[in-house]
Protein backbone atom coordinates (compact mmCIF):
# COMPACT_ATOMS: atom_id res chain seq x y z
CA UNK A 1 0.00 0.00 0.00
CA UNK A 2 1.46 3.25 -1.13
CA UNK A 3 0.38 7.12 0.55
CA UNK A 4 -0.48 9.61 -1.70
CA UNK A 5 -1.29 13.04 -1.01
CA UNK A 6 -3.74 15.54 -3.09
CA UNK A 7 -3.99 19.23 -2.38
CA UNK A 8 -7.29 20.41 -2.98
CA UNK A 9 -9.50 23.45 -2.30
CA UNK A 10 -11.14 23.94 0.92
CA UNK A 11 -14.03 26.42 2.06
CA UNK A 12 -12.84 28.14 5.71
CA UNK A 13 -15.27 29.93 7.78
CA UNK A 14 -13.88 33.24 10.00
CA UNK A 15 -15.98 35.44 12.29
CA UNK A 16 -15.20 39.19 12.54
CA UNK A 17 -15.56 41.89 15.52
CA UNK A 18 -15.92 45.43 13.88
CA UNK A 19 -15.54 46.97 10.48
CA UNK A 20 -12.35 46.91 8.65
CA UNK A 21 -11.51 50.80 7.88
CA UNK A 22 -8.35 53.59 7.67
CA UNK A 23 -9.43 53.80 11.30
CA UNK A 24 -8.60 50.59 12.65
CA UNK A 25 -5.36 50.86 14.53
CA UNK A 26 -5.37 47.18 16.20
CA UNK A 27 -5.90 43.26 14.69
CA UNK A 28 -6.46 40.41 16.23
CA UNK A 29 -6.37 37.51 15.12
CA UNK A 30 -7.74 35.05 17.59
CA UNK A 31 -7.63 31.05 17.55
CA UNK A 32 -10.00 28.81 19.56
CA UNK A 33 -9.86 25.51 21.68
CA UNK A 34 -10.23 21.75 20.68
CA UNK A 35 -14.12 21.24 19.97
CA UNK A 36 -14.76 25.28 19.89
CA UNK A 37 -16.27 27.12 16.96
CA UNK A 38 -15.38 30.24 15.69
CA UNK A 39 -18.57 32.46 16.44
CA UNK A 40 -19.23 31.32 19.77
CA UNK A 41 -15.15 32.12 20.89
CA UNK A 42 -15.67 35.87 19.16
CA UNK A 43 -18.19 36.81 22.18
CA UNK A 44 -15.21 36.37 24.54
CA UNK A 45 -14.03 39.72 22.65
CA UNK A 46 -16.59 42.09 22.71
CA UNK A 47 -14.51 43.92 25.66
CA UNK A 48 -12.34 44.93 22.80
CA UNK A 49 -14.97 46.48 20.43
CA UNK A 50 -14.50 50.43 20.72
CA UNK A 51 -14.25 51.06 16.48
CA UNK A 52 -10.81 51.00 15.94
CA UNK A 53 -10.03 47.44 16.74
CA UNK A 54 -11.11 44.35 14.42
CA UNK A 55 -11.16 41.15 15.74
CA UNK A 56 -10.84 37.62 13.21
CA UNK A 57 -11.76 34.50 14.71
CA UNK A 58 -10.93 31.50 11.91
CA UNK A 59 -12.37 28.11 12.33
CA UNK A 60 -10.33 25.20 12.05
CA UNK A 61 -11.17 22.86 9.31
CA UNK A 62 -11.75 19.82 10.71
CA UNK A 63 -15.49 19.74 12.73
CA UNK A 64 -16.92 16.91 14.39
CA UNK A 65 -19.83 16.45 16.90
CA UNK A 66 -18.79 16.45 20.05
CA UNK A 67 -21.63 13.21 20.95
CA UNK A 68 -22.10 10.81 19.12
CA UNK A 69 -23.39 11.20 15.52
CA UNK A 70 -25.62 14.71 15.56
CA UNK A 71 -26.04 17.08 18.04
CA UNK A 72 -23.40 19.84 18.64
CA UNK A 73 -20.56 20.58 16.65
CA UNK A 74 -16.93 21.59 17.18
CA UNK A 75 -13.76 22.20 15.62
CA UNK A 76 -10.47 21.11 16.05
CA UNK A 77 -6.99 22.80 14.54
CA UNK A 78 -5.38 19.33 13.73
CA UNK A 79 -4.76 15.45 15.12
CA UNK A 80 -2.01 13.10 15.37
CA UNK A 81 -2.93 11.60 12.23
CA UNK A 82 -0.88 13.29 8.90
CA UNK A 83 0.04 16.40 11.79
CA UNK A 84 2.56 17.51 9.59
CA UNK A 85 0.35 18.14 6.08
CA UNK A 86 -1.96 19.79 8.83
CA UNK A 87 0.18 22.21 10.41
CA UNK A 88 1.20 23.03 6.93
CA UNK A 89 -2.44 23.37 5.84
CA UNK A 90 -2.99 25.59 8.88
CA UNK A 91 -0.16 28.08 8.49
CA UNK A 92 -1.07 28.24 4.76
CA UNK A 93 -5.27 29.54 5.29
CA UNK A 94 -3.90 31.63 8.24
CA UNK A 95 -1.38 33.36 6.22
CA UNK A 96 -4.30 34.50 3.31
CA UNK A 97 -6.99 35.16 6.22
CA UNK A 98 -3.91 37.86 7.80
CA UNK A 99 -3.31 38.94 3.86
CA UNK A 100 -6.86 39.66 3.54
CA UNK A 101 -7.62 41.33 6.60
CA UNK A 102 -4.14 43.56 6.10
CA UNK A 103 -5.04 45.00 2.40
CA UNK A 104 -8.50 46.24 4.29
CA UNK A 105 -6.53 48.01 6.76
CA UNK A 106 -4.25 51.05 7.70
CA UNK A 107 0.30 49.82 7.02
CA UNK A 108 0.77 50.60 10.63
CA UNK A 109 -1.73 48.62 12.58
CA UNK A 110 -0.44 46.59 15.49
CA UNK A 111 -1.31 42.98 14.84
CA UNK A 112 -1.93 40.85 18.24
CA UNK A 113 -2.29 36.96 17.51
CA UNK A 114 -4.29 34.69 20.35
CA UNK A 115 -4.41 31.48 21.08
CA UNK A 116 -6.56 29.50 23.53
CA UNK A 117 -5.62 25.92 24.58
CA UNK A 118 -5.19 24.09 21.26
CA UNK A 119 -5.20 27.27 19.54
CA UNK A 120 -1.92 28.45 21.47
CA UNK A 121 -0.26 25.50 19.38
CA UNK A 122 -1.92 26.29 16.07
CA UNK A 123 -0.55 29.81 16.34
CA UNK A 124 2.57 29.32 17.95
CA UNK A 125 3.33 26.80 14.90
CA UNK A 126 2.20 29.48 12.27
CA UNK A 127 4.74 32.18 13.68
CA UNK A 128 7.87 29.67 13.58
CA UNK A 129 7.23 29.96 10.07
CA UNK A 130 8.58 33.57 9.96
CA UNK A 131 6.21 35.10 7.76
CA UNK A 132 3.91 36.30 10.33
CA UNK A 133 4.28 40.36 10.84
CA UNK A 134 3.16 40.33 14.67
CA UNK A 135 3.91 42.59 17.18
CA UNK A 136 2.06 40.75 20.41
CA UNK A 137 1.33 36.92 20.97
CA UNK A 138 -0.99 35.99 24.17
CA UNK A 139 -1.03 32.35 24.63
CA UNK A 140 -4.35 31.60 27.26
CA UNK A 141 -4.40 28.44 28.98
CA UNK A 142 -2.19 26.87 26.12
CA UNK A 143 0.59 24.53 25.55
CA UNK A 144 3.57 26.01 23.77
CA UNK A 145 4.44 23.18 21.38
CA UNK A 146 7.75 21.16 21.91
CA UNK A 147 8.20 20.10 18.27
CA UNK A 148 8.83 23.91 17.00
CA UNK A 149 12.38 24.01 15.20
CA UNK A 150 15.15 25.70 17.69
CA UNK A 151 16.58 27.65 15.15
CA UNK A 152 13.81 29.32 13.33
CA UNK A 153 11.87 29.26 16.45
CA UNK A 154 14.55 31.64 18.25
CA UNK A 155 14.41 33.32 15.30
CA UNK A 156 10.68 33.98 15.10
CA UNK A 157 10.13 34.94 18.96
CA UNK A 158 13.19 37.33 19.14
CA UNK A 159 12.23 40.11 20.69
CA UNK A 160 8.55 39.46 20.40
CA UNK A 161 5.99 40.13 23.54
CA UNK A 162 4.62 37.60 24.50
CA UNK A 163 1.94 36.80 27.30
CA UNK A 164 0.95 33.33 29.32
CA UNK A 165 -2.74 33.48 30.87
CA UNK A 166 -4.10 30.82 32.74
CA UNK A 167 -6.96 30.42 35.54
CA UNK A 168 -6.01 28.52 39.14
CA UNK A 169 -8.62 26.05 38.25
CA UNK A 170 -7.78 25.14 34.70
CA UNK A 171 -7.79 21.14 35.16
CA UNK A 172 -5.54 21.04 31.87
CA UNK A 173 -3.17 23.07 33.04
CA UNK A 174 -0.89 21.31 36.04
CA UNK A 175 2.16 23.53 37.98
CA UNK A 176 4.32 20.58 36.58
CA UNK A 177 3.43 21.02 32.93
CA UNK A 178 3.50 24.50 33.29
CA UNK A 179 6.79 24.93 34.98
CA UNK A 180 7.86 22.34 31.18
CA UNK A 181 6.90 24.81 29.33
CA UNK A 182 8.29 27.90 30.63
CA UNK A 183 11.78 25.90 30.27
CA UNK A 184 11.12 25.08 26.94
CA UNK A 185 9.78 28.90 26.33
CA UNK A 186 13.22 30.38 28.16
CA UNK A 187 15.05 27.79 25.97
CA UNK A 188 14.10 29.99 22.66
CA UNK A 189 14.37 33.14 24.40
CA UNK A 190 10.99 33.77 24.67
CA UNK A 191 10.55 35.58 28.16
CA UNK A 192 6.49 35.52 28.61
CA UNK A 193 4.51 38.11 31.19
CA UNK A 194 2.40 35.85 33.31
CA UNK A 195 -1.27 36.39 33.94
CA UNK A 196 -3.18 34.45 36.27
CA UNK A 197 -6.55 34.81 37.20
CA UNK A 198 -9.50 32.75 39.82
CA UNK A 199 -11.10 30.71 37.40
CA UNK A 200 -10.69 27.78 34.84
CA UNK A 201 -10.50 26.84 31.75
CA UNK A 202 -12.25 30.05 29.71
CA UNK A 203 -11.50 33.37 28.82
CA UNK A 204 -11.34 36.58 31.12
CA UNK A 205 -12.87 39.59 29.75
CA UNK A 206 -11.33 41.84 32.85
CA UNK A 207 -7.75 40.05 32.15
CA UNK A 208 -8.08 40.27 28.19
CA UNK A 209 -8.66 44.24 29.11
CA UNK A 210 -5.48 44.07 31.22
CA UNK A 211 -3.22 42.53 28.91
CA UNK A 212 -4.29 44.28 25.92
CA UNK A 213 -3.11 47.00 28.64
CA UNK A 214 -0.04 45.93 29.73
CA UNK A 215 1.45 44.10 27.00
């Protein structure tokens, strides 16, 4: 038996906060969790809506219900299963979603990429490509992933902001695991501010304020 591989066309769904206009001074581009969609993550934004930000939630590709065979629906960024054609699939519609958004908007506007739990690893991945213009990364309750390439990876973070956010009662999120990761983060010079609030596993409007703030 012999793998092939086909590249074919593929319909992706985004979700916007605000108007794209000359007065837009911030993006966001903002990733979700494992079994999220797109539309129901953009509410944890509205705290940012004050006409001159716009906010772009995109939707992973790959949706499944989340019980059973019909019901609710979610969305997940990628699997073990052909991982690397996937992260190469996601960097790829992420890169024309940012080129869209950016020929709609003002040269100068600061560009802030999020990513919650799975989406922390989708975006983190798409930046160690190097052909992401961002000025701020906030990774929120999120795994930094450990199979990102030293070399372009140090190259990608350098000097780049960066943010950790996590709640004291995220179950996914362990002081062991977390501790990991910083290491791994120090290890490509990424030095993140950390932001920790009473809560779990969700999004903080009164934190999001803070770091949008602060970072």
């Amino acid at each position: 038996m012999i793998e092939h591989s086909l590249t074919v066309p593929r319909t992706a769904r985004y979700y916007t906060l605000g108007t794209p206009s000359k007065s837009i001074q911030d993006l966001w581009i903002v990733c979700h969790g494992y079994g999220q969609l797109a539309r129901f993550f953009l509410r944890h934004f509205s705290v940012l809506d004050n006409e001159r930000t716009l906010v772009v939630a995109p939707e992973a590709l790959s949706r499944f219900y989340l019980e059973k065979f019909s019901g609710r629906v979610g969305a997940t960024w990628m699997t073990k299963e052909d991982r690397l054609s996937e992260i190469d699939d996601q960097a790829n519609y992420l890169n024309l979603l940012l080129q869209e958004q950016l020929q709609q908007l003002p040269h100068n506007v600061r560009i802030t990429v999020l990513g919650f739990s799975q989406g922390g690893a989708t975006v983190s991945r798409w930046l160690a490509t190097q052909q992401v213009p961002v000025d701020r990364l906030i990774l929120w309750a999120a795994s930094f992933p450990e199979d990102i390439d030293f070399t372009t990876g140090k190259a990608a973070f350098a000097n780049l902001p960066v943010a950790v956010v996590y709640g004291t009662r995220d179950e996914f999120i362990t002081p062991e695991a977390l501790q990991h990761k910083q290491q791994l983060m120090h290890s490509l010079g990424i030095h993140p501010k950390v932001y920790i609030f009473e809560g779990g596993h969700t999004l903080h409007p009164e934190i999001l304020e803070l770091v949008n703030r602060d970072l």
